[in-house]
N, C-alpha and C. Protein backbone atom coordinates (compact mmCIF):
# COMPACT_ATOMS: atom_id res chain seq x y z
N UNK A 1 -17.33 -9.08 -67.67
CA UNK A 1 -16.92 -9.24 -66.28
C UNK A 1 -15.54 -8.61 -66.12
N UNK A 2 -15.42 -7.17 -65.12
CA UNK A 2 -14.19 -7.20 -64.72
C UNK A 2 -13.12 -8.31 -63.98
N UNK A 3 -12.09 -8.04 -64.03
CA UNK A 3 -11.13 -8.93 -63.16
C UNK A 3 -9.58 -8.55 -63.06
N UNK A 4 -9.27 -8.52 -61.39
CA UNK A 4 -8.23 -7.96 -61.41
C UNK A 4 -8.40 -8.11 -59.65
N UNK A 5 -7.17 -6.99 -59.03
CA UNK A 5 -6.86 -6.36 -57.57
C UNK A 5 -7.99 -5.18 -57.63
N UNK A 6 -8.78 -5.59 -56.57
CA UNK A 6 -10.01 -4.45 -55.57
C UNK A 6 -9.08 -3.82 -54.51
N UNK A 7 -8.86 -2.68 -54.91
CA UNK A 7 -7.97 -2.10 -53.74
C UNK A 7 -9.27 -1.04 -52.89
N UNK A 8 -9.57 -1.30 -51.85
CA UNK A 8 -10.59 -0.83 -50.90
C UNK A 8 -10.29 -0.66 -49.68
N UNK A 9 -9.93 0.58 -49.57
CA UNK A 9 -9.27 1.29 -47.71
C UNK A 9 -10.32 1.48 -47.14
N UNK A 10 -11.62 1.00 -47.64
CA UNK A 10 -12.82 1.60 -46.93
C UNK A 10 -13.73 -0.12 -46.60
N UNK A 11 -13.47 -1.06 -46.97
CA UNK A 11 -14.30 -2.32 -47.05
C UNK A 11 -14.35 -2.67 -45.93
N UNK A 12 -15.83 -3.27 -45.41
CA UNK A 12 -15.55 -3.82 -44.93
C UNK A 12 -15.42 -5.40 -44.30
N UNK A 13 -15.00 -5.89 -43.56
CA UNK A 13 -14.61 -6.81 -43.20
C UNK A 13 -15.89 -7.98 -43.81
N UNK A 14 -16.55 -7.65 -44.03
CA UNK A 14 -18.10 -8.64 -43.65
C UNK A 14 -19.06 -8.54 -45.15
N UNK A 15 -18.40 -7.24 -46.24
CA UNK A 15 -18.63 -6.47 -47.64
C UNK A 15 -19.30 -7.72 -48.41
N UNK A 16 -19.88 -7.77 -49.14
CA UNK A 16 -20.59 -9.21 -49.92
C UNK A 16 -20.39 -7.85 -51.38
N UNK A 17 -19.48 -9.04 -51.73
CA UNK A 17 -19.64 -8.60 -53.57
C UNK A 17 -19.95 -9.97 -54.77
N UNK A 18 -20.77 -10.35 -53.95
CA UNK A 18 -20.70 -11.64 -55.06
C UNK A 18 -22.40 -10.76 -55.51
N UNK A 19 -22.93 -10.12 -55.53
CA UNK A 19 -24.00 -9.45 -56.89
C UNK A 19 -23.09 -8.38 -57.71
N UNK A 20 -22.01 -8.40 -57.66
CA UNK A 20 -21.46 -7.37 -58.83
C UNK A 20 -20.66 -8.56 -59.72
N UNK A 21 -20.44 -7.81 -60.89
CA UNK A 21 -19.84 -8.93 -62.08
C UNK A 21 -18.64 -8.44 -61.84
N UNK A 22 -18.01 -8.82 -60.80
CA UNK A 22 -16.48 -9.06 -60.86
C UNK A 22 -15.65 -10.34 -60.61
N UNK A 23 -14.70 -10.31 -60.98
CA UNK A 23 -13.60 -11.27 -60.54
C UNK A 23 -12.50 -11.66 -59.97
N UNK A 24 -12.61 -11.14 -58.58
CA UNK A 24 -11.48 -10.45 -57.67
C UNK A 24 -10.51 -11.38 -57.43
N UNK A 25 -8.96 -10.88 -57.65
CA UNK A 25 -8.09 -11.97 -57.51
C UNK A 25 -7.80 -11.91 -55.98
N UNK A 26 -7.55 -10.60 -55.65
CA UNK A 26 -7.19 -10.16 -54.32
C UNK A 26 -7.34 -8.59 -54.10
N UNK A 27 -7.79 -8.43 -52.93
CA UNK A 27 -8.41 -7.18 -52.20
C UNK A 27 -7.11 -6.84 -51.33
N UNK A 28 -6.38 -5.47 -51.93
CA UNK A 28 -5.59 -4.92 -50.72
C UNK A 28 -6.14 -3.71 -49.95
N UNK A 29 -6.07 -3.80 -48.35
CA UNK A 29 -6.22 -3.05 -47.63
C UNK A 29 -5.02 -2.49 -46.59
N UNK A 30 -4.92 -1.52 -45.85
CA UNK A 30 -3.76 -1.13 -45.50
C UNK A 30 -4.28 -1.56 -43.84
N UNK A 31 -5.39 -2.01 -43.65
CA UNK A 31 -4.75 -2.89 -41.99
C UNK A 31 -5.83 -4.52 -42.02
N UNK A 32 -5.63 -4.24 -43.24
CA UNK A 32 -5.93 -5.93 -43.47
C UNK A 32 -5.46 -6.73 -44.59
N UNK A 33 -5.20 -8.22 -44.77
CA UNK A 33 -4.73 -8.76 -45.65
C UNK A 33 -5.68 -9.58 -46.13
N UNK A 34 -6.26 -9.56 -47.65
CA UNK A 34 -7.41 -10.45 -48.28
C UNK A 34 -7.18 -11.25 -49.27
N UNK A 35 -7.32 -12.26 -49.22
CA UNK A 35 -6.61 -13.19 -49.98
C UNK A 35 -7.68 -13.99 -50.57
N UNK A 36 -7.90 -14.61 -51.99
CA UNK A 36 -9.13 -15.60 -52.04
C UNK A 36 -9.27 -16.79 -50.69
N UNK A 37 -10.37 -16.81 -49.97
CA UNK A 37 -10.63 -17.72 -49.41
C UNK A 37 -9.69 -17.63 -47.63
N UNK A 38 -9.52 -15.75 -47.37
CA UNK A 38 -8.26 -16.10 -46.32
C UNK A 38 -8.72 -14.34 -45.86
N UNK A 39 -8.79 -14.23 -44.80
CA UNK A 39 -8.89 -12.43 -44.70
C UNK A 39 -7.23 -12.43 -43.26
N UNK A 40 -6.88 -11.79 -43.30
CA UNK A 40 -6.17 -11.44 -42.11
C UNK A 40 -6.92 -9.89 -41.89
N UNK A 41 -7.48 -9.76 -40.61
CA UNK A 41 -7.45 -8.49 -40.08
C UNK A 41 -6.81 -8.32 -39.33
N UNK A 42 -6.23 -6.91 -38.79
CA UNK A 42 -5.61 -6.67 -37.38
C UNK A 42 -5.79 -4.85 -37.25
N UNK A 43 -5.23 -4.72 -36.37
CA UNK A 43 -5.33 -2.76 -35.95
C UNK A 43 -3.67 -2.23 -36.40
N UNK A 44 -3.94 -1.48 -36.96
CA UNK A 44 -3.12 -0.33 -38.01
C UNK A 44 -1.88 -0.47 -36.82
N UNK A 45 -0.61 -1.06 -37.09
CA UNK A 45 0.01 -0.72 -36.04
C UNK A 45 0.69 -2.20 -35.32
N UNK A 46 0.10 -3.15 -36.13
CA UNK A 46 0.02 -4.76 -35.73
C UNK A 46 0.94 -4.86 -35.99
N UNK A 47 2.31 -5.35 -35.90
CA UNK A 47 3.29 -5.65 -36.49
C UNK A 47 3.41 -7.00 -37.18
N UNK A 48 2.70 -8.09 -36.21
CA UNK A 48 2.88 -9.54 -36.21
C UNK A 48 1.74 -9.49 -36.82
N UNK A 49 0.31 -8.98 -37.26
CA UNK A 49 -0.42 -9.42 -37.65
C UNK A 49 -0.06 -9.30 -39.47
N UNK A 50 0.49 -7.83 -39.45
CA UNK A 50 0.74 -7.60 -40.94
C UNK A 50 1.88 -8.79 -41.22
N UNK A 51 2.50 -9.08 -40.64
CA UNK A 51 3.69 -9.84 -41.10
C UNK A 51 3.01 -11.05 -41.66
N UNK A 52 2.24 -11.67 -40.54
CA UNK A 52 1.25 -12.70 -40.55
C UNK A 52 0.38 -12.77 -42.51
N UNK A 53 -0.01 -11.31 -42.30
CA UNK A 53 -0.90 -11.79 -43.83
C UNK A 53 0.33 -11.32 -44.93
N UNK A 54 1.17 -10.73 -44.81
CA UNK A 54 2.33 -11.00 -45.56
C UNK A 54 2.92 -11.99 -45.57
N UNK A 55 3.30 -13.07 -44.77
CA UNK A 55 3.61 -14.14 -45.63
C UNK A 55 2.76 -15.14 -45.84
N UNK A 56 1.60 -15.27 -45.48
CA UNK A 56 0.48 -15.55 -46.17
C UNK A 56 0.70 -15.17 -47.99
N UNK A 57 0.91 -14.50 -48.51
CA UNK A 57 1.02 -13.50 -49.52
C UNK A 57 1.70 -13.96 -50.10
N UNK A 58 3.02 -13.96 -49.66
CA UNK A 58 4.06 -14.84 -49.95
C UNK A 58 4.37 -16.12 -50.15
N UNK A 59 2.96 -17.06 -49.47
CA UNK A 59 2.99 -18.39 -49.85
C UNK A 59 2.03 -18.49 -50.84
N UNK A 60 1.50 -17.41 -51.30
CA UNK A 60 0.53 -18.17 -52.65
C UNK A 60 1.06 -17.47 -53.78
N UNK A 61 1.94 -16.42 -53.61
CA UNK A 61 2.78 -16.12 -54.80
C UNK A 61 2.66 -14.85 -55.16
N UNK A 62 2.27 -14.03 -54.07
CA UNK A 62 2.28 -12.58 -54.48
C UNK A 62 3.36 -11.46 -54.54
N UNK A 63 3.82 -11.23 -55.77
CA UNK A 63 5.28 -10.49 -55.50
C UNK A 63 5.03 -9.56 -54.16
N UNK A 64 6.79 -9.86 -53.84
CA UNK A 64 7.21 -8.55 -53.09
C UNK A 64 6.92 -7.50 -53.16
N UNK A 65 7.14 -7.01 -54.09
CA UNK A 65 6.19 -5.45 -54.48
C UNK A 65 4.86 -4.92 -54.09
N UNK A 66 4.02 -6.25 -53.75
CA UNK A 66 3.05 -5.75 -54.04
C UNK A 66 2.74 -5.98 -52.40
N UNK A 67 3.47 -6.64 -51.47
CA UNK A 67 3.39 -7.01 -49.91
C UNK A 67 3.77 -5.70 -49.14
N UNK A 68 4.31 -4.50 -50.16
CA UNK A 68 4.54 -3.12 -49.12
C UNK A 68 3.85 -2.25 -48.84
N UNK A 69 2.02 -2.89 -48.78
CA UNK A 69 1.11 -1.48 -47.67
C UNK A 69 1.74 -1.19 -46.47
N UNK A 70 1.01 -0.18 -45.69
CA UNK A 70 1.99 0.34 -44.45
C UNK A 70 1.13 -0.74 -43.22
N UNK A 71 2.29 -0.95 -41.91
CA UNK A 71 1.72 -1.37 -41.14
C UNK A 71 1.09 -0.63 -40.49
């Protein structure tokens, strides 16, 4: 079983991966935020929405580093 960050600029919102043997900690997308058990979407350009799943991000412990996709 893999396991790790699914980075997918192409997923979408609604994607079912529970028939592949993975073990996704978290899915980054650049106008959405995916979190186990948490999606933030918004339109490329959101300011408050990205902020929104950034500190989301930030409350379950995801470095800074890793909170700088583009809005």
């Amino acid at each position: 079983m893999a396991r790790g960050v699914l980075i997918a600029e192409s997923l979408r919102a609604d994607a079912n991966l529970d028939r592949l043997d993975l073990c996704v900690d978290r899915i980054w997308r650049s106008d959405a935020g995916v979190y186990a058990g948490r999606v933030f979407r918004y339109p490329r350009g959101d300011l408050a929405g990205r902020a929104a799943a950034a500190d989301h991000g930030r409350a379950v412990g995801v470095p800074e580093e890793q909170l700088d996709w583009p809005a």
